[in-house]
Protein backbone atom coordinates (compact mmCIF):
# COMPACT_ATOMS: atom_id res chain seq x y z
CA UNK A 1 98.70 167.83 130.70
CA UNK A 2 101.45 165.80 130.91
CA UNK A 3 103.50 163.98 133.34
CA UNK A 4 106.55 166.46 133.97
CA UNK A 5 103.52 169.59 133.51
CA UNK A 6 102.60 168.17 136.37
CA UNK A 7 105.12 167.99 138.08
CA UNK A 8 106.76 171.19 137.31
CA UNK A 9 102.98 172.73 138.65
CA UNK A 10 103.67 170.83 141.84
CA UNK A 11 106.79 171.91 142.80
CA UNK A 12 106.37 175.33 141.47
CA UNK A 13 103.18 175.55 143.74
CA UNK A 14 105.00 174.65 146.59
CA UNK A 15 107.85 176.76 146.56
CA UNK A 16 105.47 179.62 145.45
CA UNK A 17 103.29 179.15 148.67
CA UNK A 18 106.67 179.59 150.50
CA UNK A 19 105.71 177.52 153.22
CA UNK A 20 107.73 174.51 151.71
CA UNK A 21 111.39 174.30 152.25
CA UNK A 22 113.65 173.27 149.15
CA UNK A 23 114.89 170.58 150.11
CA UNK A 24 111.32 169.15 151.05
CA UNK A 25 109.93 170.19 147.78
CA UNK A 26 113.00 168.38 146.04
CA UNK A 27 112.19 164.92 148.21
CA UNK A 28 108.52 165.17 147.53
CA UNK A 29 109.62 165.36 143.97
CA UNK A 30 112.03 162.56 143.81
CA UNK A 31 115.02 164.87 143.43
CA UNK A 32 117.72 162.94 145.65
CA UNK A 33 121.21 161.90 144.70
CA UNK A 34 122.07 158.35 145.41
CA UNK A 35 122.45 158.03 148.45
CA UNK A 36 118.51 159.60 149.30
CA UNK A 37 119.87 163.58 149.99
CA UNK A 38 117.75 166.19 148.56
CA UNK A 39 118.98 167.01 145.28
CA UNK A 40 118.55 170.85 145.38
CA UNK A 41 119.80 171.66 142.09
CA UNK A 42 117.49 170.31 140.27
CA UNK A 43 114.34 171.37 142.07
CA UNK A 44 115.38 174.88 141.24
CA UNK A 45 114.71 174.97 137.95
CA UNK A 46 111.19 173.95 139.03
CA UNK A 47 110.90 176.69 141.40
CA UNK A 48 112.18 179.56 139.55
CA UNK A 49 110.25 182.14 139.53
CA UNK A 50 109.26 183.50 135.82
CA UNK A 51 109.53 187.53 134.48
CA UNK A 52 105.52 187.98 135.15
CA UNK A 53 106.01 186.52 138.68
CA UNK A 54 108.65 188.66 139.74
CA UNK A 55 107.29 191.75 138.03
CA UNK A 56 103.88 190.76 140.48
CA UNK A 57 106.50 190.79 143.70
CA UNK A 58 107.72 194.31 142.42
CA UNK A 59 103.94 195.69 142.10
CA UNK A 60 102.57 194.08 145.75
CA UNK A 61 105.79 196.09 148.01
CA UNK A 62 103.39 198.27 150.11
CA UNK A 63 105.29 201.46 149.97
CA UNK A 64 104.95 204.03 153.04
């Protein structure tokens, strides 16, 4: 594994939990513009959710 695996497993845990904010994922990971505010745009594309993962979403709706 390597450094920015790791990273990307991180942040992508996080927001997957959903119990994480954003912008608190994107501090943890060091994504902050220059003056130290979260740096949300770039945390996304850690926390994007992938085909399988939404298809998953889709199948768990409890219908009535």
């Amino acid at each position: 594994m390597t450094p920015h695996q790791l990273r990307h497993t991180f942040c992508h845990e996080l927001g997957e939990r959903g119990k994480v904010p954003l912008d608190r994922v994107a501090l943890l990971a060091g994504h902050t513009t220059a003056s130290g505010r979260p740096r949300l745009e770039t945390t996304v594309r850690y926390t994007t959710p992938s085909q399988e993962e939404l298809e998953r979403a889709v199948v768990a709706i409890e219908w009535e």
